[in-house]
C-alpha atoms as a PDB file:
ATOM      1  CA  UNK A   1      -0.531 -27.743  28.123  1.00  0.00           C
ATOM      2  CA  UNK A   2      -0.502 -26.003  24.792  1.00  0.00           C
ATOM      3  CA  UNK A   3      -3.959 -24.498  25.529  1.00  0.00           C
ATOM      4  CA  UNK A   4      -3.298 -23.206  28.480  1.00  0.00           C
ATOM      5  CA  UNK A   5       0.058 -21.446  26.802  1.00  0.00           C
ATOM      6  CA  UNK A   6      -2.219 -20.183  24.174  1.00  0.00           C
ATOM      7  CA  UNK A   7      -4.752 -18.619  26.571  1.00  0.00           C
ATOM      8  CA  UNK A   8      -1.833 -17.139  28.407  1.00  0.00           C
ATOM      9  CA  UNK A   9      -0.920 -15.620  25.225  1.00  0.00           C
ATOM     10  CA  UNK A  10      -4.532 -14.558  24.425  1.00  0.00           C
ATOM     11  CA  UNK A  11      -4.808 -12.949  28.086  1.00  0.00           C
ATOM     12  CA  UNK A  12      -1.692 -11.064  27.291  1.00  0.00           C
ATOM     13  CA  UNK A  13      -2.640  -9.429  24.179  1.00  0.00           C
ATOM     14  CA  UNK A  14      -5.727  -8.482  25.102  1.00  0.00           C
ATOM     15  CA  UNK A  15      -4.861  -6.783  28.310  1.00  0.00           C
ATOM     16  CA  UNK A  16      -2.175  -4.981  26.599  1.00  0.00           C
ATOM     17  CA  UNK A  17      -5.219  -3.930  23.650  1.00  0.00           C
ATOM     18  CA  UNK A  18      -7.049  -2.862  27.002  1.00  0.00           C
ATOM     19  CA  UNK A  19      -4.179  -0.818  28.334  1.00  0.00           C
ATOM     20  CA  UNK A  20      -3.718   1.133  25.361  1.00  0.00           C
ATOM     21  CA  UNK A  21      -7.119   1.970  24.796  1.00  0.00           C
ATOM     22  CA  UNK A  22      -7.201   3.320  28.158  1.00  0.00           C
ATOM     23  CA  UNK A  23      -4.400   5.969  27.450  1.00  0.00           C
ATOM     24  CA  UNK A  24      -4.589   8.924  26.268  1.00  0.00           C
ATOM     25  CA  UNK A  25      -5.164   9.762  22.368  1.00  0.00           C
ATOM     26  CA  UNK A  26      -2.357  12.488  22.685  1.00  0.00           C
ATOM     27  CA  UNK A  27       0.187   9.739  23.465  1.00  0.00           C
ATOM     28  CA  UNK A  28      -0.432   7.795  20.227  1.00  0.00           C
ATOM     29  CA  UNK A  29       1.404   9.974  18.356  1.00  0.00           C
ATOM     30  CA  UNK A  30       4.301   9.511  20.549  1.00  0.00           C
ATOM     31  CA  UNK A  31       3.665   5.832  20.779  1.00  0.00           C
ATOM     32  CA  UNK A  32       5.008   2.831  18.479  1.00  0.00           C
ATOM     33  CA  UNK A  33       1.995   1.521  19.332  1.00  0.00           C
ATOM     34  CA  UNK A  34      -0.692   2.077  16.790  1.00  0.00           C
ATOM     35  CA  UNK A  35      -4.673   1.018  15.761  1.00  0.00           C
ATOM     36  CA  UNK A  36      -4.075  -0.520  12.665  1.00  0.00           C
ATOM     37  CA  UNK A  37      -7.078  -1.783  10.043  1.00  0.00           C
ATOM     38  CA  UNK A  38     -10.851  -0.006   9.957  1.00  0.00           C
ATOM     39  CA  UNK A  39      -9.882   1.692  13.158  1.00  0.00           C
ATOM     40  CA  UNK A  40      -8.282   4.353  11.912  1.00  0.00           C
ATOM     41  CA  UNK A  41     -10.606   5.065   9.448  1.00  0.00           C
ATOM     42  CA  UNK A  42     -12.717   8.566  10.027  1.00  0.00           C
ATOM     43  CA  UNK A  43     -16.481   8.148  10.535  1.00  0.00           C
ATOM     44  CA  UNK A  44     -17.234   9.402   7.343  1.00  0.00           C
ATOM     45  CA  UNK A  45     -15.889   6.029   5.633  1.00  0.00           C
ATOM     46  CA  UNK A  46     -17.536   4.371   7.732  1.00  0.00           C
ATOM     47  CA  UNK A  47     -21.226   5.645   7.252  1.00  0.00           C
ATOM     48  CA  UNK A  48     -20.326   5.378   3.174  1.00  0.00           C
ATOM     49  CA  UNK A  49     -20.002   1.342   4.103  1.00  0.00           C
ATOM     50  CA  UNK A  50     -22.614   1.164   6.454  1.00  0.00           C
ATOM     51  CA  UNK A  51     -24.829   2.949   3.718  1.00  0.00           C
ATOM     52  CA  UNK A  52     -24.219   0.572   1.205  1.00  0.00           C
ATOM     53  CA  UNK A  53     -23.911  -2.344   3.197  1.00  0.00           C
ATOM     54  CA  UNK A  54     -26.713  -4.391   1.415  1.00  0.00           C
ATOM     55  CA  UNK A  55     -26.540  -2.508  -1.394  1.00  0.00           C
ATOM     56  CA  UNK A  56     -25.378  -3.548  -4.931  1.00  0.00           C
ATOM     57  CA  UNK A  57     -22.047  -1.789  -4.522  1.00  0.00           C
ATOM     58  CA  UNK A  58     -19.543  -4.466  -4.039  1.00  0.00           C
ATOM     59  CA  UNK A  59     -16.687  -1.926  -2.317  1.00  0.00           C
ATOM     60  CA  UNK A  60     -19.122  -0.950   0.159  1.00  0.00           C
ATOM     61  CA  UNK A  61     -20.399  -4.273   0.863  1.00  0.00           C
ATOM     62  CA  UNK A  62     -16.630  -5.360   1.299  1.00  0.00           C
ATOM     63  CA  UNK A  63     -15.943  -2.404   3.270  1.00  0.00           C
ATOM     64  CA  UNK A  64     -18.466  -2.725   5.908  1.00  0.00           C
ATOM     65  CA  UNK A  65     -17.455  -6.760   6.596  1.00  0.00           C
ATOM     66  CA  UNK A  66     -13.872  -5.444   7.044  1.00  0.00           C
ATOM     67  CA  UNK A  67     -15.248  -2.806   9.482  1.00  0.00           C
ATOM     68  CA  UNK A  68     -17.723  -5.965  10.851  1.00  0.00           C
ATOM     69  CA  UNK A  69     -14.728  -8.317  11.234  1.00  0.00           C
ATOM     70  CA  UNK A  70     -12.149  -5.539  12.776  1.00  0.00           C
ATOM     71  CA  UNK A  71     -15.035  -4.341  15.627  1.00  0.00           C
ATOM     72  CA  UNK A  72     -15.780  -8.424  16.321  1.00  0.00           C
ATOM     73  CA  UNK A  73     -12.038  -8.877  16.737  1.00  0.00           C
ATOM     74  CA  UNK A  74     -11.785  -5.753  18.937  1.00  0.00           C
ATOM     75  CA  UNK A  75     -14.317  -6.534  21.196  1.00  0.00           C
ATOM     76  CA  UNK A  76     -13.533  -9.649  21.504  1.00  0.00           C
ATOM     77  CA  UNK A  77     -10.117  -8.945  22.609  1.00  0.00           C
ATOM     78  CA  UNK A  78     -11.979  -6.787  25.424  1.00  0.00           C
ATOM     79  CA  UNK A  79     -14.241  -9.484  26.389  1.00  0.00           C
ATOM     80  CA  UNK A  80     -11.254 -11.865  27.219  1.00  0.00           C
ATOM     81  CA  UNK A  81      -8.913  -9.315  28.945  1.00  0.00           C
ATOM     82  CA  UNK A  82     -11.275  -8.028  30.993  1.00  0.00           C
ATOM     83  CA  UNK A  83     -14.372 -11.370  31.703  1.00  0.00           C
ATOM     84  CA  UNK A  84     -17.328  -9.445  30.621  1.00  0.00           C
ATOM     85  CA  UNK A  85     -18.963  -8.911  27.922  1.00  0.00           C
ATOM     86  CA  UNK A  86     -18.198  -5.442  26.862  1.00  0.00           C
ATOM     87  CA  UNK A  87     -21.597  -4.690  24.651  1.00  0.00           C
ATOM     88  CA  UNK A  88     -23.092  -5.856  27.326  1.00  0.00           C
ATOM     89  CA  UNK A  89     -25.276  -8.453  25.087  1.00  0.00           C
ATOM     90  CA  UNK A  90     -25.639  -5.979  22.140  1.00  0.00           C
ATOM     91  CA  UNK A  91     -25.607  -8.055  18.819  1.00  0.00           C
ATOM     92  CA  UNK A  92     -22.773  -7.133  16.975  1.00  0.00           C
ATOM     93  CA  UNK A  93     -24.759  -5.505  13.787  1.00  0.00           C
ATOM     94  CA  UNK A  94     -26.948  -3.594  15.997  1.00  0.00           C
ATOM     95  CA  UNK A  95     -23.391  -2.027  17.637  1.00  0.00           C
ATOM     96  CA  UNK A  96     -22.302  -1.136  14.154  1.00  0.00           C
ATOM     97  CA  UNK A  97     -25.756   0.439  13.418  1.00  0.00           C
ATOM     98  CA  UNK A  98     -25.070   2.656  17.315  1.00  0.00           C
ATOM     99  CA  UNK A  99     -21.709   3.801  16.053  1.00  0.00           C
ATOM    100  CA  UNK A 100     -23.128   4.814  12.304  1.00  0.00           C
ATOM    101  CA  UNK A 101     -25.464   7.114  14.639  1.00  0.00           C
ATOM    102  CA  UNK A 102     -22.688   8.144  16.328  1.00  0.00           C
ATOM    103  CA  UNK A 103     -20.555   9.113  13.443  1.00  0.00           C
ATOM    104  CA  UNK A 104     -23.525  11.214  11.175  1.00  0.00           C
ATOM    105  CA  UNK A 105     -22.500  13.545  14.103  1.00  0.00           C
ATOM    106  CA  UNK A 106     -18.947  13.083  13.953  1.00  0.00           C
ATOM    107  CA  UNK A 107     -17.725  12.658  10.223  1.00  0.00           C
ATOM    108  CA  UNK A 108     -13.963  13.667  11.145  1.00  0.00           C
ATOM    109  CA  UNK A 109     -13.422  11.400  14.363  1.00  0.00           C
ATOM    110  CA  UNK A 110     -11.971   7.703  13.736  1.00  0.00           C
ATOM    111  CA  UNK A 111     -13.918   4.273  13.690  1.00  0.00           C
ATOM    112  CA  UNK A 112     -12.064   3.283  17.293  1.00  0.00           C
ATOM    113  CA  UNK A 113     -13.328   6.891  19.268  1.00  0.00           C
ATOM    114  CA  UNK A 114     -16.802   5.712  18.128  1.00  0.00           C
ATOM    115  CA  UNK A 115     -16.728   2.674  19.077  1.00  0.00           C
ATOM    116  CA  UNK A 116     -14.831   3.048  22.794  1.00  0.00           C
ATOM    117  CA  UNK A 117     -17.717   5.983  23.321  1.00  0.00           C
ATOM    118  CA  UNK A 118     -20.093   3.107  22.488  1.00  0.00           C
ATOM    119  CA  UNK A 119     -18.609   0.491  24.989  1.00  0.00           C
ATOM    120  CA  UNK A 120     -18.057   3.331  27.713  1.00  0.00           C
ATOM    121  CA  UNK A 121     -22.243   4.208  27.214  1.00  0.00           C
ATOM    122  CA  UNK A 122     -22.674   0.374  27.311  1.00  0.00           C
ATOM    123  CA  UNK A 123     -20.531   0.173  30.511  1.00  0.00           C
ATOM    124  CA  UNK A 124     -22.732   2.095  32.569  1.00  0.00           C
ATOM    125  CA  UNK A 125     -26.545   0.438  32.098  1.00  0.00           C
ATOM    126  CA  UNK A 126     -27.540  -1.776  34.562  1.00  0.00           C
ATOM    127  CA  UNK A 127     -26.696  -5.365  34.338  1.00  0.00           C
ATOM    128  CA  UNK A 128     -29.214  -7.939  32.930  1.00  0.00           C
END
């Protein structure tokens, strides 16, 4: 019984994570809804932790995991609402690695429009 609540409860939140990451960005500002965490962060954070990620700077090493650890918990939200598997058998680091890429281009845009531009290019190869 009380699994079965709590995977009600799981399926709730994670459609409701997949809802709002299907609205518009101009509504967030509007919204009491907000991306909270490494998110929100602009890409250029993110490629100074992805840098240093194995590196001998402790901030950057703790940095990245936080970025590591809010993308797993993202996607994994995804994965439940919606049954697949949204990077679409990508390993988690190598995702991180795809949205560094992404952001050397895009230094001002936030951690979560690199990563939904990742999952929307992921969405469209073939299935294995």
């Amino acid at each position: 019984m009380w699994t079965e609540r709590r995977r009600g409860i799981v399926r709730f939140g994670a459609t409701a994570l997949l809802i709002a990451c299907h609205l518009p960005w101009t509504w967030a500002g509007d919204s009491p809804a907000r991306v909270r965490g490494a998110g929100v962060q602009e890409c250029a954070e993110y490629r100074w932790a992805w840098q240093g990620r194995s590196g001998s700077e402790p901030q950057a090493v703790a940095e990245y995991r936080s970025y590591r650890a809010w993308l797993a918990g993202f996607v994994s939200g995804l994965d439940v609402a919606t049954g697949m598997d949204v990077l679409a058998g990508v390993p988690l680091d190598q995702a991180l690695d795809r949205i560094a890429a992404w952001c050397q281009t895009h230094p001002r845009e936030d951690f979560i429009t690199a990563t939904r531009d990742l999952i929307r290019m992921l969405s469209r190869l073939p299935t294995r």
